[in-house]
Every structure is written in C-alpha cells, then in structure tokens.
C-alpha atoms as a PDB file:
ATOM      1  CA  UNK A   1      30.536 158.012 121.414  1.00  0.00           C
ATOM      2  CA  UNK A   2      28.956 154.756 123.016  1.00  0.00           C
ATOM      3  CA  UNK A   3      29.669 152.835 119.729  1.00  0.00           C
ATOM      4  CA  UNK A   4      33.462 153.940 119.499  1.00  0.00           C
ATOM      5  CA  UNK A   5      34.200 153.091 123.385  1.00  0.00           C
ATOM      6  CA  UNK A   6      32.819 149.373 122.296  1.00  0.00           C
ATOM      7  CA  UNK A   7      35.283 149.649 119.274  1.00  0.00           C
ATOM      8  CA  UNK A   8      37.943 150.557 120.918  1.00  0.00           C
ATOM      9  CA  UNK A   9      37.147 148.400 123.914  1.00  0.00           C
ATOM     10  CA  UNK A  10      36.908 145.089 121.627  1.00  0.00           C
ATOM     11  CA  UNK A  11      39.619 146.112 119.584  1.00  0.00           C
ATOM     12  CA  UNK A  12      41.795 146.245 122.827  1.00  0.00           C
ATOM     13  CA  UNK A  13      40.046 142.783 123.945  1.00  0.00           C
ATOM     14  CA  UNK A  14      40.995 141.055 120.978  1.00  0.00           C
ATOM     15  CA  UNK A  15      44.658 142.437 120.642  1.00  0.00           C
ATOM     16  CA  UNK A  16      45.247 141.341 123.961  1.00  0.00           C
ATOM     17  CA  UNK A  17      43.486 137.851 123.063  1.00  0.00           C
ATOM     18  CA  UNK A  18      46.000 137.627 119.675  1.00  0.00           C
ATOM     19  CA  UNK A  19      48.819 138.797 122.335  1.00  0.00           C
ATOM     20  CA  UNK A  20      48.042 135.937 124.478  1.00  0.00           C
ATOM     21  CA  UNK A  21      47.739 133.383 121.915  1.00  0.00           C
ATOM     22  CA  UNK A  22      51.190 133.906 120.000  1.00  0.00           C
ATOM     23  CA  UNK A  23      52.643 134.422 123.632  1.00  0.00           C
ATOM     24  CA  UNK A  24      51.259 130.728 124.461  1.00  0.00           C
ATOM     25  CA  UNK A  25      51.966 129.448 121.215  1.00  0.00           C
ATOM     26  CA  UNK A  26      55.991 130.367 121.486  1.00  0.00           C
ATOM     27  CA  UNK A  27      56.045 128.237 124.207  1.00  0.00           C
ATOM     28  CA  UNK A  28      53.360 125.451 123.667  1.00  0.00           C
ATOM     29  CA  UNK A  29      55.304 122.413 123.252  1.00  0.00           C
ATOM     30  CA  UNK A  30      55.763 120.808 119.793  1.00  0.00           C
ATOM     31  CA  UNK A  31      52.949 118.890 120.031  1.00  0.00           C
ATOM     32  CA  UNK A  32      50.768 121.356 120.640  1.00  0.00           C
ATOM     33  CA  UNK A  33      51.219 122.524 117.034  1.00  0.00           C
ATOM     34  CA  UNK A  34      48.508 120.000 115.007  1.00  0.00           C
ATOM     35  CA  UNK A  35      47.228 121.506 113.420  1.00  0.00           C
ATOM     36  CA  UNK A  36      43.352 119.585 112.663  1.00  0.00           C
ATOM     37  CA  UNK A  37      41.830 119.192 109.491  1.00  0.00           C
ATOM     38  CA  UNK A  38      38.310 121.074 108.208  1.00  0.00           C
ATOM     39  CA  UNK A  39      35.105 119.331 107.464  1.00  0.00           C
ATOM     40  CA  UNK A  40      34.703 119.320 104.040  1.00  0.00           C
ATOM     41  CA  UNK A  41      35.090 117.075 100.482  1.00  0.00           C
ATOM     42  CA  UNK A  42      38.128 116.100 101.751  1.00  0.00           C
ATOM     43  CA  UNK A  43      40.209 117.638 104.278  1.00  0.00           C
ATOM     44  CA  UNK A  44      44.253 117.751 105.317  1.00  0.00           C
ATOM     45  CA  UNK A  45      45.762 117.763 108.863  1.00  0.00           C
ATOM     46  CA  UNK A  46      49.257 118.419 109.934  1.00  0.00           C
ATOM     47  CA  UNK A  47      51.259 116.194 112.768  1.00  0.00           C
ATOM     48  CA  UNK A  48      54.558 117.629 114.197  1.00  0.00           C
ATOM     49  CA  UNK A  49      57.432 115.186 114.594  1.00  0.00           C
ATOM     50  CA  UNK A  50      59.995 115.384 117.163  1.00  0.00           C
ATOM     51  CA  UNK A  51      62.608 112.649 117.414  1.00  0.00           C
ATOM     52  CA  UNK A  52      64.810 113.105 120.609  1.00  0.00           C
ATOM     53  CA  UNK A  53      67.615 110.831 120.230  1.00  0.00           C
ATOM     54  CA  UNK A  54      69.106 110.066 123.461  1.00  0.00           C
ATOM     55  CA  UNK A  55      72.968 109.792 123.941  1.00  0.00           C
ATOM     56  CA  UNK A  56      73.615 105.947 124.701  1.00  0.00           C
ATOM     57  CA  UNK A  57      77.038 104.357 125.790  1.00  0.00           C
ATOM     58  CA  UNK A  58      77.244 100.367 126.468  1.00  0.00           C
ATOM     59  CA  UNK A  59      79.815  98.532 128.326  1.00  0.00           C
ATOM     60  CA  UNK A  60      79.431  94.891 127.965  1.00  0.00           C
ATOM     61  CA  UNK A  61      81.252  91.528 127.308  1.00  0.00           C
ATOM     62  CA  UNK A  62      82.908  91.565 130.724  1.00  0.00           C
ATOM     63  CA  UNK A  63      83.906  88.717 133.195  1.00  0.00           C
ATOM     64  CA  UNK A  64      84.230  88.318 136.616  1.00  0.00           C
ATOM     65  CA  UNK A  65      88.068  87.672 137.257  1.00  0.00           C
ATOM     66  CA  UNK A  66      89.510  84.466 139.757  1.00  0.00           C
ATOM     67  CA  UNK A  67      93.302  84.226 139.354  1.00  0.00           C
ATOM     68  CA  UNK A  68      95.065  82.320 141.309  1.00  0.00           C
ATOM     69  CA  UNK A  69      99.069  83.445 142.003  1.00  0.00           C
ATOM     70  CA  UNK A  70     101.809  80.847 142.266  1.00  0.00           C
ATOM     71  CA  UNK A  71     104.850  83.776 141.338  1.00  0.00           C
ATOM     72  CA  UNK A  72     105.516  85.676 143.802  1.00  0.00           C
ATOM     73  CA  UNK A  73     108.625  87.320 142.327  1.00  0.00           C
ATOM     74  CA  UNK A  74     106.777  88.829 139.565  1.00  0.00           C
ATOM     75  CA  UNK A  75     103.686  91.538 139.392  1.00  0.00           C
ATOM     76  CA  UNK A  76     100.321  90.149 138.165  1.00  0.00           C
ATOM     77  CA  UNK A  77      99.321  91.503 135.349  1.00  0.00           C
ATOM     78  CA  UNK A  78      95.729  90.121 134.065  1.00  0.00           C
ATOM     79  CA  UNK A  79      94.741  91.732 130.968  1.00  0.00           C
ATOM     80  CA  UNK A  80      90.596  91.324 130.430  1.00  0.00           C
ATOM     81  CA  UNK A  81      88.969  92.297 126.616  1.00  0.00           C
ATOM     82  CA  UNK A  82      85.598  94.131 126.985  1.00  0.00           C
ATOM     83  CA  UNK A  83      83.132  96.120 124.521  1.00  0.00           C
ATOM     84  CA  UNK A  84      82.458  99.655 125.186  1.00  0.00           C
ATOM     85  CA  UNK A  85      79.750 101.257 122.347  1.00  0.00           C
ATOM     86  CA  UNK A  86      77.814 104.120 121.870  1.00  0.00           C
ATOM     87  CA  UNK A  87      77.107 107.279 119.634  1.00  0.00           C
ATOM     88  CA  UNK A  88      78.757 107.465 116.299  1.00  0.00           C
ATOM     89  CA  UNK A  89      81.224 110.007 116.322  1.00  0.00           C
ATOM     90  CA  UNK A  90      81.077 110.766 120.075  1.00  0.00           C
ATOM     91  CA  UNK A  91      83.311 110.491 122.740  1.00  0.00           C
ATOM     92  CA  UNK A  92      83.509 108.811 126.360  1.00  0.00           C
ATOM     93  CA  UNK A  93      85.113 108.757 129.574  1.00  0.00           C
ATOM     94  CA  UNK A  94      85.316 105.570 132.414  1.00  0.00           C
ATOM     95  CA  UNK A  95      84.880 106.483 135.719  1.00  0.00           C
ATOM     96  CA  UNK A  96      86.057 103.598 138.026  1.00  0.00           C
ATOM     97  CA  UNK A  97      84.973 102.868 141.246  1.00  0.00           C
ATOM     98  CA  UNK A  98      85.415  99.893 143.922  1.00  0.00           C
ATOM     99  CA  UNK A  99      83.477  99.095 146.850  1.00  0.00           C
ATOM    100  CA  UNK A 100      86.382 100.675 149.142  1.00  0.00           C
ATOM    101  CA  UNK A 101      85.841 103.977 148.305  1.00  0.00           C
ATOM    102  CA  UNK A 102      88.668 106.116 145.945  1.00  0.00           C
ATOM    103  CA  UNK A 103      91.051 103.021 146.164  1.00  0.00           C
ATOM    104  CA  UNK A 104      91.713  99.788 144.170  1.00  0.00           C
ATOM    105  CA  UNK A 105      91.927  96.839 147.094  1.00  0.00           C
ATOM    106  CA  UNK A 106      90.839  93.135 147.463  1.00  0.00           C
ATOM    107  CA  UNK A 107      90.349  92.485 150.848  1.00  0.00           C
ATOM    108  CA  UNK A 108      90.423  88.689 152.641  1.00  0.00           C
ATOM    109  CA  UNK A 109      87.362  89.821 154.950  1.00  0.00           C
ATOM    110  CA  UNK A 110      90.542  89.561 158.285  1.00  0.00           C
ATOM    111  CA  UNK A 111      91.055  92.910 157.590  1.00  0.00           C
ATOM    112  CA  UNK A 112      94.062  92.232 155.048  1.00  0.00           C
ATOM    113  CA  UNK A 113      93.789  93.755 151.754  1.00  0.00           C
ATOM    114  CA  UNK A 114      96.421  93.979 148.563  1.00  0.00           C
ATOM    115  CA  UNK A 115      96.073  97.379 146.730  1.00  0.00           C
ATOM    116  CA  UNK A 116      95.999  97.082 142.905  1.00  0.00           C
ATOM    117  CA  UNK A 117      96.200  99.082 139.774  1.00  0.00           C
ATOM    118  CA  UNK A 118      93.977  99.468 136.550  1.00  0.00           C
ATOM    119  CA  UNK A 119      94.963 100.355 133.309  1.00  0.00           C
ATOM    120  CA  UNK A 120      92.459 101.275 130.244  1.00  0.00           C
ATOM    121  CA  UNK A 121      93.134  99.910 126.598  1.00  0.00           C
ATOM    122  CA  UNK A 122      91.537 102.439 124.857  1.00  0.00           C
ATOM    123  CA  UNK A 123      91.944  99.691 121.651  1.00  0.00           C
ATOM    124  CA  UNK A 124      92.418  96.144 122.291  1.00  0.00           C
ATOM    125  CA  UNK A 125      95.606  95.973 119.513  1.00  0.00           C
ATOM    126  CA  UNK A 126      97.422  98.518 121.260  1.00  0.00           C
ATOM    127  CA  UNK A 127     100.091  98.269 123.855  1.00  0.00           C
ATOM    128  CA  UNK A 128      99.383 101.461 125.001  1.00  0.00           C
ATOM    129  CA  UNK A 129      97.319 102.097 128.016  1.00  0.00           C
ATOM    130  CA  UNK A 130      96.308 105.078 130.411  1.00  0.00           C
ATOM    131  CA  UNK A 131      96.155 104.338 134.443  1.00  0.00           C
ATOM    132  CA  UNK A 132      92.492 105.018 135.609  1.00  0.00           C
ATOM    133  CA  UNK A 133      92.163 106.445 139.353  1.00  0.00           C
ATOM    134  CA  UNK A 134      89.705 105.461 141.496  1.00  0.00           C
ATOM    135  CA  UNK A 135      86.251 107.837 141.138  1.00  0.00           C
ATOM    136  CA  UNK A 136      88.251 109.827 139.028  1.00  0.00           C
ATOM    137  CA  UNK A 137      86.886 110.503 135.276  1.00  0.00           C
ATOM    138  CA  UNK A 138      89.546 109.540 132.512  1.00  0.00           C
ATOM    139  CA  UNK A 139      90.489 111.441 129.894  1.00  0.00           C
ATOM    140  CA  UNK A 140      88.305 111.608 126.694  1.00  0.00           C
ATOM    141  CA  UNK A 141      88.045 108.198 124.082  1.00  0.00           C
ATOM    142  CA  UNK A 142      86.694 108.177 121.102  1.00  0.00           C
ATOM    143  CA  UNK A 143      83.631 105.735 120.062  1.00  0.00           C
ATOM    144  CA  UNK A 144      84.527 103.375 117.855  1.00  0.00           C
ATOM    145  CA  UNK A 145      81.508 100.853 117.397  1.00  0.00           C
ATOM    146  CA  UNK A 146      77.779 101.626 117.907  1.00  0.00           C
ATOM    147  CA  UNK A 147      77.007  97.815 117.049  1.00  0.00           C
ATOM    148  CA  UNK A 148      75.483  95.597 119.829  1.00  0.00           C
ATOM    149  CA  UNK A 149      78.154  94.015 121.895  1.00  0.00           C
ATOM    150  CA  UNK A 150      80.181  95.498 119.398  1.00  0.00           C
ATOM    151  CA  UNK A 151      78.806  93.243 116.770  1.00  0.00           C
ATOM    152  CA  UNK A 152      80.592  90.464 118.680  1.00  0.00           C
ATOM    153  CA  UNK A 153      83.868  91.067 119.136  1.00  0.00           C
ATOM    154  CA  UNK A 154      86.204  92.897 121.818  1.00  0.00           C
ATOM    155  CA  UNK A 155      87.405  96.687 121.170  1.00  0.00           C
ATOM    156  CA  UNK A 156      89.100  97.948 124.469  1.00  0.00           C
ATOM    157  CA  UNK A 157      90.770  96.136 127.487  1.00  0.00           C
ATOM    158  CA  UNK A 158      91.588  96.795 131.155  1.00  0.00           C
ATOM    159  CA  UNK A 159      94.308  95.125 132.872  1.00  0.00           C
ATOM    160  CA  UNK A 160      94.635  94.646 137.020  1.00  0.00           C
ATOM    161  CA  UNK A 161      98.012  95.285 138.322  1.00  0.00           C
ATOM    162  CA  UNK A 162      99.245  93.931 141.471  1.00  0.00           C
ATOM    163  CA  UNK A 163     103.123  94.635 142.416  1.00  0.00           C
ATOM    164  CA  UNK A 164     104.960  91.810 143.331  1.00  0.00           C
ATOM    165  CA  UNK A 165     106.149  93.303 146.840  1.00  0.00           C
ATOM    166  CA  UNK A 166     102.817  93.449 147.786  1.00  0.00           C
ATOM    167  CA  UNK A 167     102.208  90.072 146.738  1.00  0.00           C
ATOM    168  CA  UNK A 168     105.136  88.813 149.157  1.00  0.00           C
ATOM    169  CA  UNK A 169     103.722  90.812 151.972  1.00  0.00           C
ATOM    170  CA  UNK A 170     100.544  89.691 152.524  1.00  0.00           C
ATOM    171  CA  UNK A 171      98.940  86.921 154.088  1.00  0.00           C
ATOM    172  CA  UNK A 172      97.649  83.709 152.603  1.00  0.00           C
ATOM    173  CA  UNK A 173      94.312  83.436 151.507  1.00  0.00           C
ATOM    174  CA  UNK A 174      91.485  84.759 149.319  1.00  0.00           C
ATOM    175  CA  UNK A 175      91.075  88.198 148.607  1.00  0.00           C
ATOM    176  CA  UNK A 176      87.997  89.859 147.412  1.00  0.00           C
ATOM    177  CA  UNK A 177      86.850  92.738 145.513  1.00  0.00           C
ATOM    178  CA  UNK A 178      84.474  94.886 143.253  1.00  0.00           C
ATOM    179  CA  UNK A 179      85.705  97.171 140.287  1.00  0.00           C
ATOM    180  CA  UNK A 180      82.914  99.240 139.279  1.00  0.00           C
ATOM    181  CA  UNK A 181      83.296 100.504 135.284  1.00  0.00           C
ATOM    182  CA  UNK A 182      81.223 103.345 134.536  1.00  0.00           C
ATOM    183  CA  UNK A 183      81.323 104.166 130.959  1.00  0.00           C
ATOM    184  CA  UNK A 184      79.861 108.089 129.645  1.00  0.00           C
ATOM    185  CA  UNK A 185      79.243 110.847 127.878  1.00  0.00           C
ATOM    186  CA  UNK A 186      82.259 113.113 127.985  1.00  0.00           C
END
C-alpha cells in the first residue's frame, strides 16, 4: 500500500510539475522558446524571431515663416510646402497647437496679438484644403510616401490666413508666434 501512495503521490507531483510548465510556457515570452541544441556528432538549435515593426510618421521639410505686410486691403495668405511620411498604406491625422493655448495668434509681446487661420493641403497640387483647429485632431489622410523627406520633394502644404480687417486694426509692429504640427497615427 506504501508503494502505491508513492505512485500516486509522484504521479500527482509530476502532473502538477507538467501543469506548471505548459502554464509558464503559454505565457513565457517569445524568446523564451530556444530551444538549445544536444551534445552530440552534430547538433541543431532553434532561435525564435520576432520583428515588431513600429508605426512611424515624419513631418519634415518645414520653415520658419517672416512675412512682412505692405496690403492692408487684402488677407494674407502664405502658403508653405512640407513633407509628411510614414507607413505604407496607413493613415494620419495633424493635431495643431500654438503656444497660446486652443487659438492661432501672433502676439507683439505689448499685449497686442492678430488671430490667424490654418489650412491643411492634404496634396500639394490640390486647391483643396481642410481648416485645422487649434488642439483639435483633423480628419483622417492618407500616407502617400514612406521615403525620407519624401525622397526630396514636397507632398502636402499649410497655408496661414490672416483677414485683412484684422490687419487694419492692429498696431504697428512685430508679431510673434509658434504653430506646433503634430503629425499621427489615426
């Protein structure tokens, strides 16, 4: 009866041991699965591969802007080519921004400012263009290069839009600002 109890006892002990092992296995990570190689004449191991590719997005070939206004009876409109890139066959979104919080202003540091307006060229030939809020996400656009810099050239645009009454109305001077371009996975 001794002898059986030790059966039964190790035959418990090493279910639970097999138990334990395919429990750790299922969640081992992926490298944990080499599996090593036996001494011998020759002998084989196995190496699991896991390639993770990230999501990347790019927006580059952008310039600071300096116009200088001598028409007051008409808005500014400054159009400025850029490269966004990223995933084949993904999509993205632009979230703007500005240092003034959820507006578009250039300020002359006298506590004047002049409010202005953004617009998104989703492609650079088009005429057609979407008006991005400020730290607001835009709707979805479709990648078109993955290249760097968009193997050189320019694929989308923005343009700054500045209404001509508000041009009239403010004070000479210089006027400052930041527009922050965040470019994403959708």
């Amino acid at each position: 009866m001794g002898r059986v109890l030790k059966q039964r006892n190790a035959i418990q002990k090493f279910n639970a041991a097999v138990f334990a092992g395919s429990f750790l296995f299922l969640f081992a990570p992926a490298a944990a699965a080499a599996i090593q190689g036996e001494a011998g004449p020759s002998s084989t191991g196995q190496i699991v591969l896991r390639l993770n590719l990230e999501p990347f997005y790019q927006i580059s070939r952008i310039d600071d802007i300096i116009l200088q206004v001598t028409d007051f009876d008409s808005p500014l409109r400054h159009r400025e080519a850029l490269c966004i890139r990223g995933p084949k066959n993904s999509a993205y979104t632009i979230t703007t921004g500005s240092e003034v919080g959820n507006r578009f202003e250039v300020e002359d540091g006298a506590g004047n400012s002049i409010p202005y307006q953004v617009f998104f060229y989703e492609d650079i030939e088009l005429a057609n263009a979407d008006q991005l809020q400020a730290e607001q996400r835009s709707r979805p656009y479709a990648i078109r290069d993955s290249g760097l810099e968009c193997d050189g050239r320019d694929n989308s645009a923005i343009e700054i839009f500045i209404d001509s009454e508000d041009l009239r109305n403010a004070d000479y001077g210089i006027y400052n600002g930041v527009l922050i371009l965040t470019v994403g996975s959708v």
